[in-house]
N, C-alpha and C. Protein backbone atom coordinates (compact mmCIF):
# COMPACT_ATOMS: atom_id res chain seq x y z
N UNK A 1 68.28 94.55 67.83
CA UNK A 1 68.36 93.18 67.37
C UNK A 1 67.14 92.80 66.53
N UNK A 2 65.70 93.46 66.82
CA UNK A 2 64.90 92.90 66.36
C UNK A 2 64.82 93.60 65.21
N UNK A 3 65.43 94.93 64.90
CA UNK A 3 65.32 95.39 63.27
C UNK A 3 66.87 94.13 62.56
N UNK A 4 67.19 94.19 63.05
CA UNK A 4 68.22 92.89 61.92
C UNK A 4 67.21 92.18 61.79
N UNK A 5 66.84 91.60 62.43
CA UNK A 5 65.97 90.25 62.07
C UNK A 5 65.04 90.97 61.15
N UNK A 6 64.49 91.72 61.43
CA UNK A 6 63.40 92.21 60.36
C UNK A 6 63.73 92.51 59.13
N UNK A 7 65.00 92.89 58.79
CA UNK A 7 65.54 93.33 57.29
C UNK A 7 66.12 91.77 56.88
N UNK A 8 66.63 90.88 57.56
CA UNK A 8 67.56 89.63 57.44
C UNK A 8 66.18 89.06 56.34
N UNK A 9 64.47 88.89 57.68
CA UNK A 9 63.76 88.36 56.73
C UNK A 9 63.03 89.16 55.37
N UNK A 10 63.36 90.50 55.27
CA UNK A 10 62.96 90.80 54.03
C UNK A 10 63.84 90.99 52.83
N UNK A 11 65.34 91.05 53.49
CA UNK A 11 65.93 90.52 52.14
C UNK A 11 65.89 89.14 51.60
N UNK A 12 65.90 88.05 52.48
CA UNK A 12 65.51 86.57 52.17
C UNK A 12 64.02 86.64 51.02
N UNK A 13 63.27 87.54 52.03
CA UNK A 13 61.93 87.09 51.15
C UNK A 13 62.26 87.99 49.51
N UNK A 14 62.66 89.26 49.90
CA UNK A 14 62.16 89.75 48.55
C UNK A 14 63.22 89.24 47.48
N UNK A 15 64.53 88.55 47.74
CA UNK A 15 65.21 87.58 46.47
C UNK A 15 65.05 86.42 46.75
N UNK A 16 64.13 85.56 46.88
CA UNK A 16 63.11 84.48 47.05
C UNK A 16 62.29 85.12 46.31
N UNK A 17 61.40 86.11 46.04
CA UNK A 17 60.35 86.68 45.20
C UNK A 17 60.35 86.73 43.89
N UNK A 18 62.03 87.57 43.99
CA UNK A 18 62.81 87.67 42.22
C UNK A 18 63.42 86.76 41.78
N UNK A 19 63.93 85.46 42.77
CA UNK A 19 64.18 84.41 41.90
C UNK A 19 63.11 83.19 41.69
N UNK A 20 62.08 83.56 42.38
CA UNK A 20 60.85 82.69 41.97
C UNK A 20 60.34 83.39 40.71
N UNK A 21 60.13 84.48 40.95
CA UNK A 21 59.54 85.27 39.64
C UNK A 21 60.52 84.93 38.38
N UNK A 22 62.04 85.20 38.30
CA UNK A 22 62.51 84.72 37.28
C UNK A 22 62.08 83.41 36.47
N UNK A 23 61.93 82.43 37.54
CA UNK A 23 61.91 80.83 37.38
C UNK A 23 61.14 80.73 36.99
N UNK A 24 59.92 81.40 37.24
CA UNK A 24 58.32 81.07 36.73
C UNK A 24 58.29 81.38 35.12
N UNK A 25 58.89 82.75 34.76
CA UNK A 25 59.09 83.22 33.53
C UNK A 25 59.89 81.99 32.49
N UNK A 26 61.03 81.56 33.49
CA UNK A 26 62.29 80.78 32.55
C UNK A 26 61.76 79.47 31.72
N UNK A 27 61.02 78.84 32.82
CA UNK A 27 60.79 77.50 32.63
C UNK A 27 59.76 77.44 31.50
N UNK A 28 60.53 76.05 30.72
CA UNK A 28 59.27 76.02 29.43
C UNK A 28 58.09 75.37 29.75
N UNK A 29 58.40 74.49 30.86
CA UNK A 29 57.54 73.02 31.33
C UNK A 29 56.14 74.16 31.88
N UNK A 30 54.91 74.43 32.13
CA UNK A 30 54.49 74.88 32.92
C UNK A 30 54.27 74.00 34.67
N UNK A 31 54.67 72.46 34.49
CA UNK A 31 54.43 72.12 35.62
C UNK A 31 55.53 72.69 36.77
N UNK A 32 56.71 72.84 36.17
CA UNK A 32 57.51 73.28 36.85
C UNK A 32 57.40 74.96 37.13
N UNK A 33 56.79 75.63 36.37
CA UNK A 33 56.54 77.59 36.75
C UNK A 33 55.53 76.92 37.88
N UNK A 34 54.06 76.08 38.15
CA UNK A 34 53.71 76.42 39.01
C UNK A 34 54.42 76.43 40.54
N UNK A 35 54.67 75.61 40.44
CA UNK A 35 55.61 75.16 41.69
C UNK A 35 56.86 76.87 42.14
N UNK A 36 57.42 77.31 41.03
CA UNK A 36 57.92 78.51 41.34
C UNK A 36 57.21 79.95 41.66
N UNK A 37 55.69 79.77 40.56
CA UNK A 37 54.53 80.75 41.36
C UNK A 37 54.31 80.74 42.70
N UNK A 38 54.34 79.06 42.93
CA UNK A 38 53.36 79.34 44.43
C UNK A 38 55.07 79.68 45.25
N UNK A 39 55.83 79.39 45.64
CA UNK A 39 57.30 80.23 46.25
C UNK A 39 56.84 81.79 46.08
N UNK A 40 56.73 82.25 44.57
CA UNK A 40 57.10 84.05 44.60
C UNK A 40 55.00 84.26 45.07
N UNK A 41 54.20 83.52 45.40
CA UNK A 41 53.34 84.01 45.98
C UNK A 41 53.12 84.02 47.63
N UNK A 42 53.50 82.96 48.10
CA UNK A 42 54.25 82.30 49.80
C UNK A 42 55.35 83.71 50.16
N UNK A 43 56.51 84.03 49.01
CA UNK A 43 57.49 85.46 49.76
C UNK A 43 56.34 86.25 49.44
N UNK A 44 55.50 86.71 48.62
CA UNK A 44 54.71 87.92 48.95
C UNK A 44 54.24 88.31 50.19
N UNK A 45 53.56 87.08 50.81
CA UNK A 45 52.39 86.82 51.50
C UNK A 45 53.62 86.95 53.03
N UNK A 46 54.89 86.48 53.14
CA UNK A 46 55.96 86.94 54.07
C UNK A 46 56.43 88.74 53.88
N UNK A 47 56.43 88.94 52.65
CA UNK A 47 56.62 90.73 52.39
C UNK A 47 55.16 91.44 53.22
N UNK A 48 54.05 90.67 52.99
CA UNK A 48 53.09 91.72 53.41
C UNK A 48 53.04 91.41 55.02
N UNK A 49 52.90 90.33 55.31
CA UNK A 49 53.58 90.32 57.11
C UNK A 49 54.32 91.13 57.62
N UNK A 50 55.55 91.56 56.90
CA UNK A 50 56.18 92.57 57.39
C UNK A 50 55.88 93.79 57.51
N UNK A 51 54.84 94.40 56.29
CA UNK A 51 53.80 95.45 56.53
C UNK A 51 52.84 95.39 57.57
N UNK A 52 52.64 94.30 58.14
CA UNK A 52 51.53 94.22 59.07
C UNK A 52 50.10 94.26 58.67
N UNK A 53 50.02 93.47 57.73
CA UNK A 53 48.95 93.31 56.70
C UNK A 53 48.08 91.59 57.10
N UNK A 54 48.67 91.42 58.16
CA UNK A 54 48.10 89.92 58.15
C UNK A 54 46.43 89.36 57.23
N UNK A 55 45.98 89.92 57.68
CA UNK A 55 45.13 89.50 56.75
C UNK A 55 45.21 89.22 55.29
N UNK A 56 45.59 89.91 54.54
CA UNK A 56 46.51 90.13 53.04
C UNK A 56 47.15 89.07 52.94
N UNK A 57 48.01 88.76 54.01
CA UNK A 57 48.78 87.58 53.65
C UNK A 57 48.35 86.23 54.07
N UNK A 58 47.19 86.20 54.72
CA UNK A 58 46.63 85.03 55.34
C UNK A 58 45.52 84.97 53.66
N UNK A 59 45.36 85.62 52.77
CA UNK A 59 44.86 85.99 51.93
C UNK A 59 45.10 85.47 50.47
N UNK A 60 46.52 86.07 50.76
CA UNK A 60 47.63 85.37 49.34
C UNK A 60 47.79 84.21 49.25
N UNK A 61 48.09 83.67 50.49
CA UNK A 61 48.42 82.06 50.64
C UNK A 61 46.99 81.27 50.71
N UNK A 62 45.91 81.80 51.21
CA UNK A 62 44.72 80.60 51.02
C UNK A 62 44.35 80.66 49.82
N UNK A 63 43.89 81.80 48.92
CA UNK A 63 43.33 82.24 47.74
C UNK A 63 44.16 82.03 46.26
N UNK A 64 45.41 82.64 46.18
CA UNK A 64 46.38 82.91 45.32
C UNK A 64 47.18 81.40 45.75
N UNK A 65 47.79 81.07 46.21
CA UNK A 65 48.78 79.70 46.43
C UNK A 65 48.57 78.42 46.72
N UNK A 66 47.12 78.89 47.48
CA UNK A 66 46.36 77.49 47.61
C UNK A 66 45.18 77.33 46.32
N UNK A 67 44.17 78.03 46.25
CA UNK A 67 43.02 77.61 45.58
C UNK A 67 43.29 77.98 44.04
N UNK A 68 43.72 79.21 43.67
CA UNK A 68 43.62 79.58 42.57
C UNK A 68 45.22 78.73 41.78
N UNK A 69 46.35 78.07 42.16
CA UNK A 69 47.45 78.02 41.95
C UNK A 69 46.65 75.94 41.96
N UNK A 70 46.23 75.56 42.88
CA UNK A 70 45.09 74.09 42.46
C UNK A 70 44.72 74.03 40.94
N UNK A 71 43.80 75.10 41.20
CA UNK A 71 43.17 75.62 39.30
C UNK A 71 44.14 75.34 38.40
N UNK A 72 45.03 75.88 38.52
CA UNK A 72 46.08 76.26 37.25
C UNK A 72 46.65 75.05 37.05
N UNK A 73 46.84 74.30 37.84
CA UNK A 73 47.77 72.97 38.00
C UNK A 73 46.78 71.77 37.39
N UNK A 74 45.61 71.92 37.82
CA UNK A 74 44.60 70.97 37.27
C UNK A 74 44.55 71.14 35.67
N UNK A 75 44.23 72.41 35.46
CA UNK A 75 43.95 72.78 34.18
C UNK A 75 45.01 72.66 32.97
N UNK A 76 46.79 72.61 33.58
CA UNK A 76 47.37 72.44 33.33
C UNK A 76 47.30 70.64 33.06
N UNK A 77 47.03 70.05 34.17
CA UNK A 77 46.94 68.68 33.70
C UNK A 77 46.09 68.31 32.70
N UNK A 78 45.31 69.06 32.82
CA UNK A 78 43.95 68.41 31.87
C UNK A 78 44.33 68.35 30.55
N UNK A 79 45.42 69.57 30.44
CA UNK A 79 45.48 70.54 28.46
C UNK A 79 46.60 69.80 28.45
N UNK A 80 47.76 69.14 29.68
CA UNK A 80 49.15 68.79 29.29
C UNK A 80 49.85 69.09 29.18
N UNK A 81 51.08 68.78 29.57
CA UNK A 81 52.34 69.85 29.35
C UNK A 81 52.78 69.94 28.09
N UNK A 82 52.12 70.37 27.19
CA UNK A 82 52.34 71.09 25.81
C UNK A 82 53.07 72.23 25.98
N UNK A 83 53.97 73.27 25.46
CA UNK A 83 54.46 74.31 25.66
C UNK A 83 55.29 74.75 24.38
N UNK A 84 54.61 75.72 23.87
CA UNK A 84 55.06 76.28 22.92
C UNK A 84 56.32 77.30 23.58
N UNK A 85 57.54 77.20 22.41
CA UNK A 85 58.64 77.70 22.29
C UNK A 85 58.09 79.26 22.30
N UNK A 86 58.28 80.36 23.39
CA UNK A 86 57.81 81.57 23.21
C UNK A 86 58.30 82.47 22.05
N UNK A 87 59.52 82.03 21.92
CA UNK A 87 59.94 82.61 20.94
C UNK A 87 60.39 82.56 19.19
N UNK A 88 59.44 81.38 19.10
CA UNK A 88 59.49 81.06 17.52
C UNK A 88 59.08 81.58 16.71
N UNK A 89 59.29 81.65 15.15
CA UNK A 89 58.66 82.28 14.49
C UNK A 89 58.96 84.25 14.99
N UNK A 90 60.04 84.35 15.56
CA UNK A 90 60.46 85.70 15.82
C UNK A 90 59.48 86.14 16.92
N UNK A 91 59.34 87.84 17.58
CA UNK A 91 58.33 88.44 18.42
C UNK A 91 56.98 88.76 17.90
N UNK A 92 56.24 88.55 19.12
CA UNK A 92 54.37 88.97 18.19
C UNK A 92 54.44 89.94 19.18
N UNK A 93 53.16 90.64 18.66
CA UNK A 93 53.01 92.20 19.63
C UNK A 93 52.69 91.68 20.71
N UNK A 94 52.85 90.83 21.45
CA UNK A 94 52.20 90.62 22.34
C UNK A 94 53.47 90.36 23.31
N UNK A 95 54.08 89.94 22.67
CA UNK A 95 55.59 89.80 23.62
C UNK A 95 56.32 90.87 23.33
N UNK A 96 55.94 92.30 21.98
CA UNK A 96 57.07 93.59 21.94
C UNK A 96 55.74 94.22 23.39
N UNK A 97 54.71 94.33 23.59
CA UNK A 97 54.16 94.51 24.73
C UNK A 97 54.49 94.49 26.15
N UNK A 98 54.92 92.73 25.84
CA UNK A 98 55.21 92.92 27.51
C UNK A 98 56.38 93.44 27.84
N UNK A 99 57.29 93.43 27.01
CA UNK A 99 58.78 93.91 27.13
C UNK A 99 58.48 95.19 27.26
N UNK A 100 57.53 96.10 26.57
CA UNK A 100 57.30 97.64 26.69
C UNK A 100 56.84 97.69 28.26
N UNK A 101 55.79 97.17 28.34
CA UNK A 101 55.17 97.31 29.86
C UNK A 101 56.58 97.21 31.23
N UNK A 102 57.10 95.91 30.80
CA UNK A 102 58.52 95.37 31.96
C UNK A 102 59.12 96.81 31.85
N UNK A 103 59.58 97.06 30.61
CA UNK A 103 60.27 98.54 30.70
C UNK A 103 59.62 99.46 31.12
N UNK A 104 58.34 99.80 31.26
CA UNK A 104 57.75 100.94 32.26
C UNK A 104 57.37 101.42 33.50
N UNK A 105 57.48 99.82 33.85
CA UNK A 105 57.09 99.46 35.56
C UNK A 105 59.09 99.23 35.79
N UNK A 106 59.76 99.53 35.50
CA UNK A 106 61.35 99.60 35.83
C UNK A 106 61.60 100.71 35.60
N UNK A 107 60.72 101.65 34.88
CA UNK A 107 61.34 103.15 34.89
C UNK A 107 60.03 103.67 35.92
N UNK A 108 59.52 103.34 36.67
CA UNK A 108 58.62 103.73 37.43
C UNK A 108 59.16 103.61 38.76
N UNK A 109 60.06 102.17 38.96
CA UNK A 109 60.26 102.02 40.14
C UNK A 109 62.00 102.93 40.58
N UNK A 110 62.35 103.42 39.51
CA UNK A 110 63.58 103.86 39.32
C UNK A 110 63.03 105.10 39.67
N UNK A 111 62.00 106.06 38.95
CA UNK A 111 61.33 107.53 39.61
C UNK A 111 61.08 107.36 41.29
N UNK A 112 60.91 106.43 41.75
CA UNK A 112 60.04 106.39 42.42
C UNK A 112 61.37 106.25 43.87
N UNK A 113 62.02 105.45 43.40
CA UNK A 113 63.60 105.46 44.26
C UNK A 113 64.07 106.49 44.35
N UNK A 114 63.99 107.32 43.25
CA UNK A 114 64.76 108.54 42.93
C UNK A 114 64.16 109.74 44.22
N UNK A 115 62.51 109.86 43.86
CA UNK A 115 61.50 110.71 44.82
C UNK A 115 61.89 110.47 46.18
N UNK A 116 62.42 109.30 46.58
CA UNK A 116 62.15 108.62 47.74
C UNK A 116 63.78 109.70 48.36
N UNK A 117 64.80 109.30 47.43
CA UNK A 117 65.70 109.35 48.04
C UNK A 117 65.96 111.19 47.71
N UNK A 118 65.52 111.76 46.96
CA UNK A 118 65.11 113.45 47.43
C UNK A 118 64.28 113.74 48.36
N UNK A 119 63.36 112.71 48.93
CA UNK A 119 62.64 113.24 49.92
C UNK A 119 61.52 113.91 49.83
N UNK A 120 60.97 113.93 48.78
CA UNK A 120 59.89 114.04 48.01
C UNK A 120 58.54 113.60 48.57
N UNK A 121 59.16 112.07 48.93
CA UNK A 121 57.93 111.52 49.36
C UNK A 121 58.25 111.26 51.35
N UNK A 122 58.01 112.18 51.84
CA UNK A 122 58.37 111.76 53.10
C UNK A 122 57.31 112.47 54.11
N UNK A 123 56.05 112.79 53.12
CA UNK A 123 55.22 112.41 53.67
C UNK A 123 54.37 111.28 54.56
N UNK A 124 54.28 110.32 55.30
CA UNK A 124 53.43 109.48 55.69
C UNK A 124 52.02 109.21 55.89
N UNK A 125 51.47 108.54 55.73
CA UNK A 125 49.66 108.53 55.80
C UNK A 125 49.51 108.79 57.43
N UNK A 126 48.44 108.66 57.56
CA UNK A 126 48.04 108.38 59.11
C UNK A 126 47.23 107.14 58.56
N UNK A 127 47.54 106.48 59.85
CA UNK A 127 46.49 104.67 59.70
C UNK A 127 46.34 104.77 60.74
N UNK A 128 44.90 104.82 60.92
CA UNK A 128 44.39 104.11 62.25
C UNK A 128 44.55 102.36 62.44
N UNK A 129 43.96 101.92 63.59
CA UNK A 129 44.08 100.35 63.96
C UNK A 129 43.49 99.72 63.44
N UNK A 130 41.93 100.18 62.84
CA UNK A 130 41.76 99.29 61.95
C UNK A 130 41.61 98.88 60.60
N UNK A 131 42.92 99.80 60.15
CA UNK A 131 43.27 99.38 58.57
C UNK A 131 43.96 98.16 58.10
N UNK A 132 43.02 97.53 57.15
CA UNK A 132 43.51 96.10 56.59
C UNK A 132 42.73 94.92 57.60
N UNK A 133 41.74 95.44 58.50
CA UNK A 133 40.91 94.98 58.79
C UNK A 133 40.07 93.68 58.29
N UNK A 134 39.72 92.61 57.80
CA UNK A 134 38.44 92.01 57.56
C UNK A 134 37.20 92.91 57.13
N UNK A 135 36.97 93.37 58.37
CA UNK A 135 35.87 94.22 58.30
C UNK A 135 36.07 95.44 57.52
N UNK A 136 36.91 95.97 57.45
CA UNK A 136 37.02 97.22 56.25
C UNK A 136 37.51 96.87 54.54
N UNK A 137 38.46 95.61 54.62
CA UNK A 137 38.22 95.06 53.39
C UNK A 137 37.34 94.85 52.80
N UNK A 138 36.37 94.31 53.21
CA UNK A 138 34.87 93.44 53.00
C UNK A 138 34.20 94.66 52.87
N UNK A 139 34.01 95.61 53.37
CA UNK A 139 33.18 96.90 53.81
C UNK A 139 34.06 98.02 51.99
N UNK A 140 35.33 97.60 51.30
CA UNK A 140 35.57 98.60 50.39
C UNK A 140 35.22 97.74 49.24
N UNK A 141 35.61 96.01 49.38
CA UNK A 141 35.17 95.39 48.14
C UNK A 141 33.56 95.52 48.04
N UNK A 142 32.73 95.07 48.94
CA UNK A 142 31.49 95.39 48.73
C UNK A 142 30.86 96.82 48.60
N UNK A 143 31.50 97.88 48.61
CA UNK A 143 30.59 99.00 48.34
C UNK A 143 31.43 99.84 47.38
N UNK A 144 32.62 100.04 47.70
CA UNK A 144 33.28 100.95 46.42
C UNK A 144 33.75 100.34 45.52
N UNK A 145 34.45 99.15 45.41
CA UNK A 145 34.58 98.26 44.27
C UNK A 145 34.02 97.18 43.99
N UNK A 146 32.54 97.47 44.12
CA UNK A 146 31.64 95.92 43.83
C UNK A 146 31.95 95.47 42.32
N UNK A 147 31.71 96.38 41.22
CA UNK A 147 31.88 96.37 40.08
C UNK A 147 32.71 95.40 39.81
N UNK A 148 33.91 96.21 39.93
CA UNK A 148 35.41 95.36 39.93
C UNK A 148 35.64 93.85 40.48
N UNK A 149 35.10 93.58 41.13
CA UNK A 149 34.93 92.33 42.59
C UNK A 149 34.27 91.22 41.61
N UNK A 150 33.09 91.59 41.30
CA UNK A 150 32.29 90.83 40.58
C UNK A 150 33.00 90.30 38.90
N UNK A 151 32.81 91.84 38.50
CA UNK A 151 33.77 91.38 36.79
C UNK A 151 35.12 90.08 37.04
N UNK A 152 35.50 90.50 38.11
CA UNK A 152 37.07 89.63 38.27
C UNK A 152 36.46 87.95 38.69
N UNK A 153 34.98 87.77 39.59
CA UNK A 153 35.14 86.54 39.58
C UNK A 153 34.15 86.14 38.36
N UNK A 154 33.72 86.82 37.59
CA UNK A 154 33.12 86.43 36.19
C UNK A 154 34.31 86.20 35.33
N UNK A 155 35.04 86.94 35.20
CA UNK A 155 36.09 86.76 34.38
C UNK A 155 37.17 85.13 34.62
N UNK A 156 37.65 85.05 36.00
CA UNK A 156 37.81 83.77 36.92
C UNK A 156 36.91 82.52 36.38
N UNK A 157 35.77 82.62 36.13
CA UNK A 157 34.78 82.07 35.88
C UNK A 157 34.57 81.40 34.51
N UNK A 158 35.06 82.40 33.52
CA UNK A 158 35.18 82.55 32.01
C UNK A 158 36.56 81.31 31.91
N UNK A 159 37.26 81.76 32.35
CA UNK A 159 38.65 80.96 32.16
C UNK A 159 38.47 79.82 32.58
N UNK A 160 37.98 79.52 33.92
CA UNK A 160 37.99 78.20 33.74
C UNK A 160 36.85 77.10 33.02
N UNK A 161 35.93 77.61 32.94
CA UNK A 161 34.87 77.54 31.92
C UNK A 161 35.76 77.19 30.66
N UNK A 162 36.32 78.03 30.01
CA UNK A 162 37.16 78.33 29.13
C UNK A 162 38.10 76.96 28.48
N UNK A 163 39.28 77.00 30.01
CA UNK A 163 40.00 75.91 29.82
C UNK A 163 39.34 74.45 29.70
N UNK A 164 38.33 74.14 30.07
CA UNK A 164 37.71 72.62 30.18
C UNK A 164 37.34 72.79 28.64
N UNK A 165 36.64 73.78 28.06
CA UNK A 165 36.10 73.46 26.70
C UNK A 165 37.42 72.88 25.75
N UNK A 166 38.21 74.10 25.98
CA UNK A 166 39.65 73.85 25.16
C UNK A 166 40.65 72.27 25.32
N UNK A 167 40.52 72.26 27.13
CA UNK A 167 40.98 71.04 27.08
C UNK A 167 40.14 69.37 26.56
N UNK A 168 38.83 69.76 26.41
CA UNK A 168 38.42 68.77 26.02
C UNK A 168 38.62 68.69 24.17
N UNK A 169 38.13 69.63 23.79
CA UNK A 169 38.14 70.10 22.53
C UNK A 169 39.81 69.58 21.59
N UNK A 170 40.90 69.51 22.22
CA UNK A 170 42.32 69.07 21.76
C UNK A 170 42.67 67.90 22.02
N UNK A 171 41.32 67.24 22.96
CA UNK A 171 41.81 65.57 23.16
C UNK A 171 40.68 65.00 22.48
N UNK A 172 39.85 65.59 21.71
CA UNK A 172 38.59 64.17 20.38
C UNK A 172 39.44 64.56 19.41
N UNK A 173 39.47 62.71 19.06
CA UNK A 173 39.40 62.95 17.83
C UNK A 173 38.37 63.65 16.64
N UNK A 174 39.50 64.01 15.19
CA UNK A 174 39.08 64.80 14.19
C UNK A 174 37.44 64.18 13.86
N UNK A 175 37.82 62.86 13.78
CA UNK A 175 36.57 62.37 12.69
C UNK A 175 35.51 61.62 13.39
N UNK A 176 35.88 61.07 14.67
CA UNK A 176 34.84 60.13 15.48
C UNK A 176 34.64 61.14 16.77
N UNK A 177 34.84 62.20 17.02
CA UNK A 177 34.45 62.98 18.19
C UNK A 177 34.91 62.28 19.15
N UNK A 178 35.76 60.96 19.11
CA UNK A 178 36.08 60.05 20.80
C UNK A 178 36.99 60.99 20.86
N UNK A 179 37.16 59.91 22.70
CA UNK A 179 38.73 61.09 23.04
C UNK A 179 39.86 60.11 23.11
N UNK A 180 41.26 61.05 22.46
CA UNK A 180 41.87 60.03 22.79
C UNK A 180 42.84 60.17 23.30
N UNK A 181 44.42 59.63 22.99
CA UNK A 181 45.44 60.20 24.04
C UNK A 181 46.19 61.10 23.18
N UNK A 182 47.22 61.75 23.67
CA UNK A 182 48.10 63.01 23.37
C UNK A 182 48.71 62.18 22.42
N UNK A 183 49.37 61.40 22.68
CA UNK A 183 50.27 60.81 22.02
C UNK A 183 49.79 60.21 20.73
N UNK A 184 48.68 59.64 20.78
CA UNK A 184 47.98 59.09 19.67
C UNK A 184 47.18 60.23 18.55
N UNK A 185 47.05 61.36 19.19
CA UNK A 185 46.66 62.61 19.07
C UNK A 185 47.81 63.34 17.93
N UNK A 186 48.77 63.33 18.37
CA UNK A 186 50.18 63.54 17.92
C UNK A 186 50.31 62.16 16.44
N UNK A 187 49.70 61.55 16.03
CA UNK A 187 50.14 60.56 15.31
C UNK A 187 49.73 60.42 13.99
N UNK A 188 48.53 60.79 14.26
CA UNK A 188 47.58 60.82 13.25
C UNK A 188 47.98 61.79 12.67
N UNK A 189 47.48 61.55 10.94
CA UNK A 189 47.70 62.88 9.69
C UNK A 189 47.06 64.14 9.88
């Protein structure tokens, strides 16, 4: 009984994941993708529970859904729900990109089904008890990936740094440096 329940909640979560993830992509509004981020970040944070990752997922949801998904929403308020049509003016490399990438991580997960179901991979790790630990997280970000750890909250850092310049910078006016509103912003020659 208790493996039904266990597959019942990971098929719920993982199409809760793909139709949050769709939604986030679909929507032009960004106020409305956040609201579908934080859903496909909440089923992650239920997918990694089921791994027995608690920490990870006590992780996703304070960090990723709570604090960093705040950010985005603020910053979003600040710049406005402006939203350029992604697809005007035809594709830029940047969108024949991501379509290349989407197509490589789908032929990856298709090898990878494939290995699974030859048996290829039926090897298992050994995990001791205290993997995914606090203490061994903390113990790999601080010594084997300090580098990485650091660049990512400099980079974190950059962006939002980033967004305040930009969002201030699109609300003065051209000729008197005041600030003014979007709409009035929108009016002028």
């Amino acid at each position: 009984m208790a493996n039904v329940l266990v597959w019942a909640v990971w098929i719920v979560a993982a199409f809760s994941c793909l139709a949050s993830g769709i939604a986030v992509v679909s929507f032009s509004n960004p106020f409305y993708s956040a609201p579908a981020l934080i859903g496909n970040l909440a089923s992650l944070a239920v997918l990694y529970l089921l791994l027995s990752a608690e920490f990870v997922a006590a992780g996703q949801v304070l960090v990723y859904a709570g604090a960093v998904m705040v950010m985005f929403l603020f910053v979003t308020a600040y710049l406005g729900g402006r939203a350029d049509a992604p697809w005007a003016g035809g594709p830029t490399w940047q969108q024949f990109g991501a379509v290349l990438a989407a197509g490589a991580i789908l032929v990856e997960v298709i090898v990878v089904i494939g290995l699974k179901a030859g048996g290829r991979l039926s090897h298992e790790a050994r995990i001791d008890s205290g993997f995914g630990s606090p203490h061994r997280i903390g113990r790999v970000f601080l010594t084997d990936h300090l580098l990485a750890f650091e660049i990512t909250s400099i980079v974190l850092l950059v962006a939002a740094v980033g967004s305040v310049i930009l969002g201030a910078h699109s609300r003065r006016s051209d000729t008197t440096g005041d600030l003014v509103h979007s709409e009035e912003a929108g009016a002028r020659p």
